[in-house]
C-alpha atoms as a PDB file:
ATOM      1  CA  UNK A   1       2.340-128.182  27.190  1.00  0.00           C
ATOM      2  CA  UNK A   2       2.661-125.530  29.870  1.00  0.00           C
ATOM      3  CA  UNK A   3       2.925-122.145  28.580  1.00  0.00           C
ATOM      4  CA  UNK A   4       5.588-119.588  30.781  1.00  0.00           C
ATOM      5  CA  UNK A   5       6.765-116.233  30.306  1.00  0.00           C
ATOM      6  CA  UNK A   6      10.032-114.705  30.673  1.00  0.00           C
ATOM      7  CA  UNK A   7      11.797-111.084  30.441  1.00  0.00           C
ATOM      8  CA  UNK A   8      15.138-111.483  29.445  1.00  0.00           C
ATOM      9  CA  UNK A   9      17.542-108.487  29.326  1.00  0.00           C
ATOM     10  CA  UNK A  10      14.448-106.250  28.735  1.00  0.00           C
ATOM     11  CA  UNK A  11      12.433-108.416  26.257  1.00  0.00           C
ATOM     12  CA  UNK A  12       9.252-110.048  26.866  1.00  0.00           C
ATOM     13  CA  UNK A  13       9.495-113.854  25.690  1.00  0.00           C
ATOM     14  CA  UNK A  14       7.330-116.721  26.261  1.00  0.00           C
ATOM     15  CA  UNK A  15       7.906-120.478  25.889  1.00  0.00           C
ATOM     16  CA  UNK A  16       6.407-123.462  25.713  1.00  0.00           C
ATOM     17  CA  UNK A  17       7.478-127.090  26.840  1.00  0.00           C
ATOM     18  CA  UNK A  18       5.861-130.270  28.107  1.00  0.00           C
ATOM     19  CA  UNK A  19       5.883-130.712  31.903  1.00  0.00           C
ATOM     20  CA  UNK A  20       8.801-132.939  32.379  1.00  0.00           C
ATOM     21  CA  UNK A  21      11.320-130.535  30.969  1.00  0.00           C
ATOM     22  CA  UNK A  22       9.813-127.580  33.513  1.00  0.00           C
ATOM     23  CA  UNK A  23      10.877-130.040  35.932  1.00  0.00           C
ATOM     24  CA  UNK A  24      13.973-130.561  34.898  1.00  0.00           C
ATOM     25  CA  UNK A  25      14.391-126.389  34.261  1.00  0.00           C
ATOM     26  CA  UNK A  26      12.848-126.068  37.981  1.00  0.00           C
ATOM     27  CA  UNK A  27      15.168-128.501  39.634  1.00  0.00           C
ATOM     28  CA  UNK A  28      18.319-127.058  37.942  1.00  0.00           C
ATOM     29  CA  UNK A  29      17.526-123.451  38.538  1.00  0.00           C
ATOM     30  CA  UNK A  30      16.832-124.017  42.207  1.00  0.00           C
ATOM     31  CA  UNK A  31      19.727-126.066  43.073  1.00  0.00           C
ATOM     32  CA  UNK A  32      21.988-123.039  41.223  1.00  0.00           C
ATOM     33  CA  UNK A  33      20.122-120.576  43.243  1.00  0.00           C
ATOM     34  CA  UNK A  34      19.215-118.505  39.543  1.00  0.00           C
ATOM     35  CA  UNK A  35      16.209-117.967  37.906  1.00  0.00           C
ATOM     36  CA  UNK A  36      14.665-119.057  34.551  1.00  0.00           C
ATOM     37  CA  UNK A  37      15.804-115.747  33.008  1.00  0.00           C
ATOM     38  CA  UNK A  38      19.598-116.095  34.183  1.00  0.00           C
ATOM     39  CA  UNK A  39      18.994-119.563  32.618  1.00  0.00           C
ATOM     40  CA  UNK A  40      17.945-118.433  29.127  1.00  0.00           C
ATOM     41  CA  UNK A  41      21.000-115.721  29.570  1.00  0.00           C
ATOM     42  CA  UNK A  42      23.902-118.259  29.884  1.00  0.00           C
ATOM     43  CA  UNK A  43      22.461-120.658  27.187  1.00  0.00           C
ATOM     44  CA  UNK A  44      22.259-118.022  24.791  1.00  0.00           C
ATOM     45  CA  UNK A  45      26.174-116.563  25.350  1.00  0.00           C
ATOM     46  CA  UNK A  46      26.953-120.298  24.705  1.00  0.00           C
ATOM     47  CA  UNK A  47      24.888-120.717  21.911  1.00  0.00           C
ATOM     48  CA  UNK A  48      26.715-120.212  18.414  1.00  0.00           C
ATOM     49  CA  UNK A  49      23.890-120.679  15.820  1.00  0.00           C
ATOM     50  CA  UNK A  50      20.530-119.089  16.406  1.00  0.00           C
ATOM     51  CA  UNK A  51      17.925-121.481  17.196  1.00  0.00           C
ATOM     52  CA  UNK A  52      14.592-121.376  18.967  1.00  0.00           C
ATOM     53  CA  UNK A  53      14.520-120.982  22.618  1.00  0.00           C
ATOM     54  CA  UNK A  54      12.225-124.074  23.186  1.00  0.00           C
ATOM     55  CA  UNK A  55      14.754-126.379  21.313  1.00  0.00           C
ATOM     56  CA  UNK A  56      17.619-124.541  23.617  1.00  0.00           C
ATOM     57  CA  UNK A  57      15.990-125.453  26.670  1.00  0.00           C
ATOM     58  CA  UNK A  58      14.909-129.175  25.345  1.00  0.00           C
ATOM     59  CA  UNK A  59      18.611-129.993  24.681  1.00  0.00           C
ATOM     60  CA  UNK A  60      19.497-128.343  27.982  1.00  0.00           C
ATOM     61  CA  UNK A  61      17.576-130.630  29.648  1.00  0.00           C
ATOM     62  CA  UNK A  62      18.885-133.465  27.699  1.00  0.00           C
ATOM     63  CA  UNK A  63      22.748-132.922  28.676  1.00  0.00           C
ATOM     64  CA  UNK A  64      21.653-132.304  32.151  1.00  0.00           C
ATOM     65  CA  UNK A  65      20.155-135.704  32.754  1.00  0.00           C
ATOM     66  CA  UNK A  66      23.028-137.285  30.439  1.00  0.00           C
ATOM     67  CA  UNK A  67      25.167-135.923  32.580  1.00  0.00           C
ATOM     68  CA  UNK A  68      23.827-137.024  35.720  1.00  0.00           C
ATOM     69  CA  UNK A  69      23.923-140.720  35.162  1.00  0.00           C
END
């Protein structure tokens, strides 16, 4: 698990995923030319019901590789 911190609209927030989903975050974010924090901003004005920013980013990567192949 790699451990990364993050401020998002003024609040400190850290978060913690396995490798392959940093990857996955890394790749998207670069090829979109935005950072980790404009990342965490979009999925959270999409994001109805409240949950925790790990699973956000987990499912994010998820429906990025689905919808790659």
């Amino acid at each position: 698990m790699i451990k990364r911190s993050v401020v998002v609209q003024g609040h400190a927030t850290s978060v913690r995923l396995e490798p392959q989903f940093w990857e996955v975050i890394d790749a998207f974010c670069a090829s979109q030319n935005i950072s980790l924090s404009q990342l965490i901003i979009s999925l959270e004005k999409q994001q109805l019901d409240r949950t925790n920013l790990a699973s956000q980013l987990r499912v994010f990567c998820l429906e990025s590789v689905m919808s790659s192949q």
